[in-house]
C-alpha atoms as a PDB file:
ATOM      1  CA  UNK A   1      -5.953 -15.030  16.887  1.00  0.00           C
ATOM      2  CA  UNK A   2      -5.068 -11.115  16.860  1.00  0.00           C
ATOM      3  CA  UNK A   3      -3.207 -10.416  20.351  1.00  0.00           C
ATOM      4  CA  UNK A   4      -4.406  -6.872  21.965  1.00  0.00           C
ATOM      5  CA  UNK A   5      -0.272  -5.452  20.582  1.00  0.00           C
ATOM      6  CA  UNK A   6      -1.557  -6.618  17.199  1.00  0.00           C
ATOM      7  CA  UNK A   7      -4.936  -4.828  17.249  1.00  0.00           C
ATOM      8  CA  UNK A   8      -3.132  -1.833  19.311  1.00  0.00           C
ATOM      9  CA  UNK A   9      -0.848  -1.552  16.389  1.00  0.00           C
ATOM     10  CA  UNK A  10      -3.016  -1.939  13.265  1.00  0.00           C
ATOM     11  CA  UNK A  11      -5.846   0.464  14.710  1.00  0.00           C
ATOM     12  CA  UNK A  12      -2.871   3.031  15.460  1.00  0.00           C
ATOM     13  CA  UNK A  13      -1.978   2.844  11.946  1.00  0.00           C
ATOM     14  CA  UNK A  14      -4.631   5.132  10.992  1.00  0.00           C
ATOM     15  CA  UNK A  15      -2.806   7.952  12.545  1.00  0.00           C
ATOM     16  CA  UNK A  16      -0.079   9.814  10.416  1.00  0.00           C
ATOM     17  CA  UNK A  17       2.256  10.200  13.342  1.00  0.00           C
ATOM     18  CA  UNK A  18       2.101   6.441  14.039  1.00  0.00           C
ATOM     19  CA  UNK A  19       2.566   5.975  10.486  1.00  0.00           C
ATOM     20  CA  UNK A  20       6.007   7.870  10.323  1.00  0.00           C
ATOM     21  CA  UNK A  21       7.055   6.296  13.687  1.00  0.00           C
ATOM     22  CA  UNK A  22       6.604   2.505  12.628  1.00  0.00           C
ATOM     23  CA  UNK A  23       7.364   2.638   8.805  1.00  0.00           C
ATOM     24  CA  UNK A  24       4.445   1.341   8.035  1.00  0.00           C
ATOM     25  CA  UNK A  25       0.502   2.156   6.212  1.00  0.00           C
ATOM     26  CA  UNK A  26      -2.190  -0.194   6.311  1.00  0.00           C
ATOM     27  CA  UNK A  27      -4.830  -0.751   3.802  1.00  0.00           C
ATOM     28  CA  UNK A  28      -8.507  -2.421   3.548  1.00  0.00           C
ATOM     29  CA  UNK A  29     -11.375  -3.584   1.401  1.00  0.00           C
ATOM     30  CA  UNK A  30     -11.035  -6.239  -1.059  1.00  0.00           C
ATOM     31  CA  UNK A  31     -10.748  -3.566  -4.040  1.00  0.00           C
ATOM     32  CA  UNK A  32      -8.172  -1.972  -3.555  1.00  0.00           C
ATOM     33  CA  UNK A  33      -5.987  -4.594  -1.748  1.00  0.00           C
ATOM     34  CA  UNK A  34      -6.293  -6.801  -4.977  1.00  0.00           C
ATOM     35  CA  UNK A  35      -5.832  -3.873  -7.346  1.00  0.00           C
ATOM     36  CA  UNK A  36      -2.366  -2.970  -5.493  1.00  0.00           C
ATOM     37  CA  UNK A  37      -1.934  -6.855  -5.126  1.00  0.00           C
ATOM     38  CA  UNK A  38      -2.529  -6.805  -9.167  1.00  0.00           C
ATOM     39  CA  UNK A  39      -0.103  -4.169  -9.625  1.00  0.00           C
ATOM     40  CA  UNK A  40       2.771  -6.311  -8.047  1.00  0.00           C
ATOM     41  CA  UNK A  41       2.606  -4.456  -4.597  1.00  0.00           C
ATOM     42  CA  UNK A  42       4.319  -6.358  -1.908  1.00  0.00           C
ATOM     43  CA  UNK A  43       2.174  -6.537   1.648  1.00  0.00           C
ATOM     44  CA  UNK A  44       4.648  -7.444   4.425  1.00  0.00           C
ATOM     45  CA  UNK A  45       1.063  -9.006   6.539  1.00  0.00           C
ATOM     46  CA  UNK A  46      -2.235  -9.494   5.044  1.00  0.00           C
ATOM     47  CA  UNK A  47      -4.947 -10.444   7.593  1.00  0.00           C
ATOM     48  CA  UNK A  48      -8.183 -11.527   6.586  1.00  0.00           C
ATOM     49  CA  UNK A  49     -11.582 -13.691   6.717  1.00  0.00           C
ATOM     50  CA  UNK A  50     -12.553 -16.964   5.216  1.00  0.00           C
ATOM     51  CA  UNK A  51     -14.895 -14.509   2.639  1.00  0.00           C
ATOM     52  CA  UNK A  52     -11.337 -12.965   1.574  1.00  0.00           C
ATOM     53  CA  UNK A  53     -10.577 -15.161  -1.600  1.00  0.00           C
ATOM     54  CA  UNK A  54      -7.136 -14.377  -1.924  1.00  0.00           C
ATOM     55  CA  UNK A  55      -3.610 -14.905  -0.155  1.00  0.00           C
ATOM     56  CA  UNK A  56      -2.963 -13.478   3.653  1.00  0.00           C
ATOM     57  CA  UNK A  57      -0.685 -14.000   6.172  1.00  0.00           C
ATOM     58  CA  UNK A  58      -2.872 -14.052   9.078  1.00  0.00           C
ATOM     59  CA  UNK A  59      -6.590 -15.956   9.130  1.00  0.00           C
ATOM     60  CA  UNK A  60      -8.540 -14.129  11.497  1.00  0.00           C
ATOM     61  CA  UNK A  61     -12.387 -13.982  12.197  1.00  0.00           C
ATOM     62  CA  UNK A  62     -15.067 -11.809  11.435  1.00  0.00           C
ATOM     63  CA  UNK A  63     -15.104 -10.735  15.095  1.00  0.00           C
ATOM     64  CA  UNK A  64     -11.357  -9.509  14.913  1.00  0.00           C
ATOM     65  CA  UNK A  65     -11.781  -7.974  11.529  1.00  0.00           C
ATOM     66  CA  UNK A  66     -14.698  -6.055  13.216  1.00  0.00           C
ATOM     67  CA  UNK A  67     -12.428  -4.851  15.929  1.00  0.00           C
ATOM     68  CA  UNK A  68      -9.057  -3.902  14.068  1.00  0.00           C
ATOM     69  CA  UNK A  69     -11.168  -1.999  11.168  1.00  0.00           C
ATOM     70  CA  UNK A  70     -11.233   1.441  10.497  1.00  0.00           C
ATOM     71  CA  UNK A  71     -14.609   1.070   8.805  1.00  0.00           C
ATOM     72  CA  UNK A  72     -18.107   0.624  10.282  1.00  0.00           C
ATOM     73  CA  UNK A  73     -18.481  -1.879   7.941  1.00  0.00           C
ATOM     74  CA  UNK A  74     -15.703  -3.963   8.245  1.00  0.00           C
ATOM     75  CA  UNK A  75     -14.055  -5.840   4.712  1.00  0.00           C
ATOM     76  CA  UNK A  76     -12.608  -8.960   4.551  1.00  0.00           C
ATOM     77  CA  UNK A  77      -9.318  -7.986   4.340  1.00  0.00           C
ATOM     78  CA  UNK A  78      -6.965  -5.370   5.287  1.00  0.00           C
ATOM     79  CA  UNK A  79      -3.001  -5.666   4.619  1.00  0.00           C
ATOM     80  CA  UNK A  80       0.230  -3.866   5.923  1.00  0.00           C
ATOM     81  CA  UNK A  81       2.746  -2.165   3.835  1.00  0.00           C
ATOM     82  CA  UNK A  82       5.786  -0.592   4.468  1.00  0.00           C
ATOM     83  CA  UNK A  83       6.666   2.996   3.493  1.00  0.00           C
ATOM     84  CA  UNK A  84       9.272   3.888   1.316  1.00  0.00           C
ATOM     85  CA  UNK A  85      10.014   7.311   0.345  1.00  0.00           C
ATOM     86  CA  UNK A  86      12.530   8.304  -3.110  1.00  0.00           C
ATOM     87  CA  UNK A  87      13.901  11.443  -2.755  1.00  0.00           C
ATOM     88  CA  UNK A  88      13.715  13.959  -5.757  1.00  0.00           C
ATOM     89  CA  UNK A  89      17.034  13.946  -7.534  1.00  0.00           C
ATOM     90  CA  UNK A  90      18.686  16.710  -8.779  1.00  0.00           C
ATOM     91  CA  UNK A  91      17.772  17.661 -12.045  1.00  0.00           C
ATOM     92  CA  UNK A  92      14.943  15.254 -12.274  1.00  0.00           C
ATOM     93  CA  UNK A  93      12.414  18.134 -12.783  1.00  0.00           C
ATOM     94  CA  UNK A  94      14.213  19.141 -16.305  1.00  0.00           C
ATOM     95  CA  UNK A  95      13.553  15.800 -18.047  1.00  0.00           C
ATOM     96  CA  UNK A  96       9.732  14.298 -18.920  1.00  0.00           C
ATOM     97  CA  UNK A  97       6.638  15.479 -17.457  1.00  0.00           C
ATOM     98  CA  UNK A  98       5.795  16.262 -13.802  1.00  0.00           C
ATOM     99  CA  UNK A  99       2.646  16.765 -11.991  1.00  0.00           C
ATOM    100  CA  UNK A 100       3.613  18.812  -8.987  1.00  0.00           C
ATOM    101  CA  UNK A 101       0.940  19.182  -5.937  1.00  0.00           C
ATOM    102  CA  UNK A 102       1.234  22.431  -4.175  1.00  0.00           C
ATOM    103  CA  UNK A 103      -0.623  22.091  -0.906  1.00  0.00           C
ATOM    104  CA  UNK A 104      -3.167  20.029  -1.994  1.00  0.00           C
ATOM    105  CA  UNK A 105      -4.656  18.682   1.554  1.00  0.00           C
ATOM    106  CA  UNK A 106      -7.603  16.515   0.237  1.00  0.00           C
ATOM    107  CA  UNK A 107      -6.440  13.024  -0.092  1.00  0.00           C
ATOM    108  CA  UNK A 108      -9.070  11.553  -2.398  1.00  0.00           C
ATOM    109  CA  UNK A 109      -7.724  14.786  -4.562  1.00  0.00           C
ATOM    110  CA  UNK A 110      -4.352  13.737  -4.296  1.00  0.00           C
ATOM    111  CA  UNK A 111      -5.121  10.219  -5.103  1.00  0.00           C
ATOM    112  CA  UNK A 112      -6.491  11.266  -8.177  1.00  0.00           C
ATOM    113  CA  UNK A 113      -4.053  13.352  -9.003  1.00  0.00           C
ATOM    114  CA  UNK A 114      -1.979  10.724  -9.195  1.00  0.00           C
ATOM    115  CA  UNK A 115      -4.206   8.346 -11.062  1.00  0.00           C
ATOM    116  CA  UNK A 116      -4.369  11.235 -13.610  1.00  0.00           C
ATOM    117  CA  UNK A 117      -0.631  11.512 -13.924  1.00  0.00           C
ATOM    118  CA  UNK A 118      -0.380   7.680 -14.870  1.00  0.00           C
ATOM    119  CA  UNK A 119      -3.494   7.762 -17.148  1.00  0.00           C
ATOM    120  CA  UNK A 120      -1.652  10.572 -19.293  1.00  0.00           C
ATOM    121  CA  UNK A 121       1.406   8.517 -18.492  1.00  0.00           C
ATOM    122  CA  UNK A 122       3.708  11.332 -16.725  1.00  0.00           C
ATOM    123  CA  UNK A 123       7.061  10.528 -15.428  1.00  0.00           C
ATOM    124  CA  UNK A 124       6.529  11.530 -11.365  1.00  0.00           C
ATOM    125  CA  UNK A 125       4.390  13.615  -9.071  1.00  0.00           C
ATOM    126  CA  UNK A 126       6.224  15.434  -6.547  1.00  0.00           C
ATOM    127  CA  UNK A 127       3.761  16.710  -3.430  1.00  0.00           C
ATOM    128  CA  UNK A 128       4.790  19.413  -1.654  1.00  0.00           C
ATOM    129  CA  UNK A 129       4.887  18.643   2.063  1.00  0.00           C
ATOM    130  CA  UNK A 130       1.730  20.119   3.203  1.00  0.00           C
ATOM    131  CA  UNK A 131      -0.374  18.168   0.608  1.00  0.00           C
ATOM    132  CA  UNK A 132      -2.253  15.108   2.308  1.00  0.00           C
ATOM    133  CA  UNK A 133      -0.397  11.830   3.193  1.00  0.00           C
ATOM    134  CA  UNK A 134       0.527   9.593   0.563  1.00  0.00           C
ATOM    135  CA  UNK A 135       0.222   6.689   2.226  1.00  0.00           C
ATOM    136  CA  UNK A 136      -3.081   7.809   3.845  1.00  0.00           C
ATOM    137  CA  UNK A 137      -5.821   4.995   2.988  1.00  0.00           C
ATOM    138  CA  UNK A 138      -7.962   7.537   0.771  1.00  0.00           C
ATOM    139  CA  UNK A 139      -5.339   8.614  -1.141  1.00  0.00           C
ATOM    140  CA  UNK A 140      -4.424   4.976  -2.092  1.00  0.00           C
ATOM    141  CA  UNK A 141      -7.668   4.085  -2.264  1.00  0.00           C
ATOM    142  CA  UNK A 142      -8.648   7.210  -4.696  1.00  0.00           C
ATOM    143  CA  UNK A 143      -5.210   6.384  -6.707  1.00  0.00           C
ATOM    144  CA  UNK A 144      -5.970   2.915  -7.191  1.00  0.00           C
ATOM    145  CA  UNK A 145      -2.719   0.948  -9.008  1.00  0.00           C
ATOM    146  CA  UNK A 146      -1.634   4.014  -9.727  1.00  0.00           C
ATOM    147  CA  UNK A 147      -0.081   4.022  -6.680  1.00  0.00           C
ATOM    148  CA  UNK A 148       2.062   1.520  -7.659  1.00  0.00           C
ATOM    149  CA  UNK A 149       3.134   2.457 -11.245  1.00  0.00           C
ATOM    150  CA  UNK A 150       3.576   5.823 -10.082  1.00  0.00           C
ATOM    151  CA  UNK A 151       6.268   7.749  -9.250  1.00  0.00           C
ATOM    152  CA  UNK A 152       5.780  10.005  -6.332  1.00  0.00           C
ATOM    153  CA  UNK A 153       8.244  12.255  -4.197  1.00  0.00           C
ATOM    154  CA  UNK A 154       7.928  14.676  -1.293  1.00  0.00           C
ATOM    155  CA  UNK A 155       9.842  17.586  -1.533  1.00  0.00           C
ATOM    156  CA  UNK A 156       9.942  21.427  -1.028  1.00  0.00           C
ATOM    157  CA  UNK A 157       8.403  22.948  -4.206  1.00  0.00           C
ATOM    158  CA  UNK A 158       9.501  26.094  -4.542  1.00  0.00           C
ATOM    159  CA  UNK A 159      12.989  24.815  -3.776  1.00  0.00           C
ATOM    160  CA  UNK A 160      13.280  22.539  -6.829  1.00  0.00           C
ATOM    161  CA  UNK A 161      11.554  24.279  -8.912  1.00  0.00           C
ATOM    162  CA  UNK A 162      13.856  27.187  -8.518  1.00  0.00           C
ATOM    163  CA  UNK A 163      16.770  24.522  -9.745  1.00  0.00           C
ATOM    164  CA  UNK A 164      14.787  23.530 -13.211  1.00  0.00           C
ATOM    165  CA  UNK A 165      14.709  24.391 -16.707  1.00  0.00           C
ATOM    166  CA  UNK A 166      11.772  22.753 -17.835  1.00  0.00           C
ATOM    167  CA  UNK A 167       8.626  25.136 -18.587  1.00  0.00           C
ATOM    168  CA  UNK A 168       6.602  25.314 -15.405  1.00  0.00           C
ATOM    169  CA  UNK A 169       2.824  25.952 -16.246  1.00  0.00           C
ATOM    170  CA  UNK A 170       0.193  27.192 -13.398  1.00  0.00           C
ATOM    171  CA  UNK A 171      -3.172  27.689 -13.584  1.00  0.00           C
ATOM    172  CA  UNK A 172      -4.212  31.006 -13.467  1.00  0.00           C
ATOM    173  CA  UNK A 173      -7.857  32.999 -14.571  1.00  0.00           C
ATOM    174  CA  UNK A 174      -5.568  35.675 -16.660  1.00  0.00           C
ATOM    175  CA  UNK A 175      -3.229  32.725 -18.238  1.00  0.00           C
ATOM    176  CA  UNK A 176      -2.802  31.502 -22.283  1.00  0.00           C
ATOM    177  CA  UNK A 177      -5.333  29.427 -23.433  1.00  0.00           C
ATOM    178  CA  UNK A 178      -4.294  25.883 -22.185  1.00  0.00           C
ATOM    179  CA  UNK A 179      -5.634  24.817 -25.744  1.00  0.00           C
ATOM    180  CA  UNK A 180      -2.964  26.732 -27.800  1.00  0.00           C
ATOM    181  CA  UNK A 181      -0.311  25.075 -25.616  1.00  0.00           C
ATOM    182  CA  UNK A 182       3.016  24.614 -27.466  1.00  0.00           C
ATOM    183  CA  UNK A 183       4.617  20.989 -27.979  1.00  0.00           C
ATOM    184  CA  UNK A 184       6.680  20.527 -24.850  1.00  0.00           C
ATOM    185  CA  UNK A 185       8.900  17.215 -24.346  1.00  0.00           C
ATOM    186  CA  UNK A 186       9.787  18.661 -20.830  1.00  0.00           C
ATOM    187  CA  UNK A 187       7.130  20.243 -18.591  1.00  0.00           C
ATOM    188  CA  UNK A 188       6.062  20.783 -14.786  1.00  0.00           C
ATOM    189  CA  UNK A 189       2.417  21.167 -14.144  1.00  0.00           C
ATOM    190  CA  UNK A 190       1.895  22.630 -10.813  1.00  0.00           C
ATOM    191  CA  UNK A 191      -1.532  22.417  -9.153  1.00  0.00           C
ATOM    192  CA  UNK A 192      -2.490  24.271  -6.349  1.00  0.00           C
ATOM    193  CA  UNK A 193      -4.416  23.813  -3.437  1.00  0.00           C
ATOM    194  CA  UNK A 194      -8.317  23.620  -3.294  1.00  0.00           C
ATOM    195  CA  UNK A 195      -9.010  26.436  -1.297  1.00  0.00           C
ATOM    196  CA  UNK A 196      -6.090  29.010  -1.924  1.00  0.00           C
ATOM    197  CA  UNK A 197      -4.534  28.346  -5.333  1.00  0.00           C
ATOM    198  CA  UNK A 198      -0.804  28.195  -5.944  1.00  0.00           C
ATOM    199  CA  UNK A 199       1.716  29.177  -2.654  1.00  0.00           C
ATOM    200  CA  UNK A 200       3.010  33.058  -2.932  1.00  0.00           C
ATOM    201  CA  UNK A 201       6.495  30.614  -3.018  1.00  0.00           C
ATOM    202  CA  UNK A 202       5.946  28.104  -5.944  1.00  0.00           C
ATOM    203  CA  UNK A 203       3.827  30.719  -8.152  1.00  0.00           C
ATOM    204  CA  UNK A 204       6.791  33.551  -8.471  1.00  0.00           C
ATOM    205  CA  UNK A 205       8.316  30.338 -10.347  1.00  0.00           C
ATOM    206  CA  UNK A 206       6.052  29.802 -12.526  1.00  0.00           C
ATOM    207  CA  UNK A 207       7.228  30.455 -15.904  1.00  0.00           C
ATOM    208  CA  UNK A 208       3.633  30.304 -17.742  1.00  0.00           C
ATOM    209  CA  UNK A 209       0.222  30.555 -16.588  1.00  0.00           C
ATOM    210  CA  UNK A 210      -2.342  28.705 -18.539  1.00  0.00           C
ATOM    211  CA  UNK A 211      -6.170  28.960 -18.302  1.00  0.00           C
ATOM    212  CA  UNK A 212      -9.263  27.187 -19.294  1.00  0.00           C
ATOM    213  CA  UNK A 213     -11.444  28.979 -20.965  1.00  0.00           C
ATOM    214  CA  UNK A 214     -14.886  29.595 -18.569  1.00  0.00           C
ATOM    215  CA  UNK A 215     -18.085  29.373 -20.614  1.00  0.00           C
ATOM    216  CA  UNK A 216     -20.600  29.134 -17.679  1.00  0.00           C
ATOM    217  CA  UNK A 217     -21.018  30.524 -14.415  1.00  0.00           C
ATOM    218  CA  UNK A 218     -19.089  27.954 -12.372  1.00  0.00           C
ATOM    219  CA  UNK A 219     -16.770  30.118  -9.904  1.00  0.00           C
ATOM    220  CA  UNK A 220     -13.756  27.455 -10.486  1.00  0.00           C
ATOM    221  CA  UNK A 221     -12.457  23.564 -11.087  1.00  0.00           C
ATOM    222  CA  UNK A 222     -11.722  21.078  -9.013  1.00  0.00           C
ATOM    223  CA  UNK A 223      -8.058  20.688  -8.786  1.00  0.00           C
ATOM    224  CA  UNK A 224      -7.961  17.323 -10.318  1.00  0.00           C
ATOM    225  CA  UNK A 225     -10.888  18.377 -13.110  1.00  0.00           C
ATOM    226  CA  UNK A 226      -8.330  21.084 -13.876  1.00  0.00           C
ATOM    227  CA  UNK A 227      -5.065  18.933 -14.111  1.00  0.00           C
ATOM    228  CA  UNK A 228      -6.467  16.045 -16.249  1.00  0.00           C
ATOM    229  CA  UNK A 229      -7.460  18.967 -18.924  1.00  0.00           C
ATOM    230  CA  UNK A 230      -3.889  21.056 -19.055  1.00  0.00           C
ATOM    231  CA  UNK A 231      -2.427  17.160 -18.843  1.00  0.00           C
ATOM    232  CA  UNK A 232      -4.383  16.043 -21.966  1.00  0.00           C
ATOM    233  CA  UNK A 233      -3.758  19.491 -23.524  1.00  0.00           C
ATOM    234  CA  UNK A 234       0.107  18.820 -23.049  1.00  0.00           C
ATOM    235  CA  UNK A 235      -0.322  15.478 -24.635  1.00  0.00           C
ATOM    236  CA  UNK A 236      -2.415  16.676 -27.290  1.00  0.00           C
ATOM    237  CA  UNK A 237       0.307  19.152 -28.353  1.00  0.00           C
ATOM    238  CA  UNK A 238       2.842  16.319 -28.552  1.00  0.00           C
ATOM    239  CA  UNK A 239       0.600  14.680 -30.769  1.00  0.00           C
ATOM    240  CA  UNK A 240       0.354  17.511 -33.246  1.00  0.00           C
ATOM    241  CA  UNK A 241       4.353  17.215 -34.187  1.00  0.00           C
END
């Protein structure tokens, strides 16, 4: 049976402040709490129904799934993680490829901005700290297991990308053709956010803007829509040499 400082605590979870506070992000449907389950993720409490076919820490009813939910339709599970956060280290940025996330305050955007970065099978995403949570539930949700098998730090952008050496590429309307991209072993591919673009800040360190060439009349790309092509287009140029 949930006590009321059990459902007081898991409803406050939605909140990012409460979040940061406790240490702690919860998570529900049956999707995503397998896929993350799949990926080796380790739930400190899993509550859930008799419908819920896998393992939980706490058997509760339908009636106290209903009530602890953040859903109008309520799933038969929802599980509690705890956060951990890996700070960038120095010089990280100058090895492998990065996907760096300049403001980008959508979370089903930044969730599949990281589920792009481990499709093309980059080596971290680094979000600058005005992006949307990452351990908000549509960002996991939208990431899938990538949020697992991904690497992903919060950091000031501009700051460390002052202190690399790898090629930093943003996308810009006046840039190279992102399909005559080089071969680059080491690379940071900043995104910007949805509404504004790249930060005054991170794009005076860009070192190359890229574009993709517009046949139509669509005004731009959705950030993510944009990433996975300049991300294939890197990896395409690796496979050239």
């Amino acid at each position: 049976m949930l006590t009321k400082a059990e459902l007081q605590r898991l409803r406050s979870l939605r909140e990012k402040k409460t979040r940061e506070e406790l240490g702690f992000f919860v998570l529900e449907g049956e999707k995503v709490v397998a896929e993350l389950l799949a990926a080796k993720f380790s739930f400190s409490e899993i509550y859930a129904t008799p419908a819920w076919p896998g393992a939980k820490t706490h058997a509760i009813t339908v009636e106290e799934m209903a009530r602890a939910s953040h859903f109008p339709t309520p799933s038969s599970v929802l599980a509690v993680g705890r956060i951990v956060r890996t700070a960038l280290a120095p010089g990280a940025l100058d090895r492998g490829l990065t996907l760096a996330l300049d403001g980008v305050q959508d979370a089903g955007n930044v969730g599949t901005l990281i589920r792009i970065a481990d499709w093309f099978a980059f080596d971290r995403v680094v979000l600058s700290p005005d992006c949307a949570d990452l351990f908000h539930q549509k960002t996991i949700n939208a990431s899938m297991g990538s949020f697992v098998r991904m690497t992903a730090h919060t950091a000031e952008l501009a700051r460390a990308l002052k202190k690399t050496s790898a090629p930093i590429l943003g996308c810009d309307l006046t840039g190279d053709d992102v399909h005559a991209l080089p071969p680059l072993r080491d690379a940071v591919v900043v995104i910007g956010s949805e509404g504004r673009g790249l930060s005054p800040a991170v794009a005076a360190r860009v070192t190359r803007r890229v574009t993709i060439p517009k046949f139509g009349g669509a005004e731009s790309l959705n950030a993510a829509t944009a990433a996975a092509i300049v991300c294939d287009n890197l990896r395409r140029a690796q496979a050239r040499v």
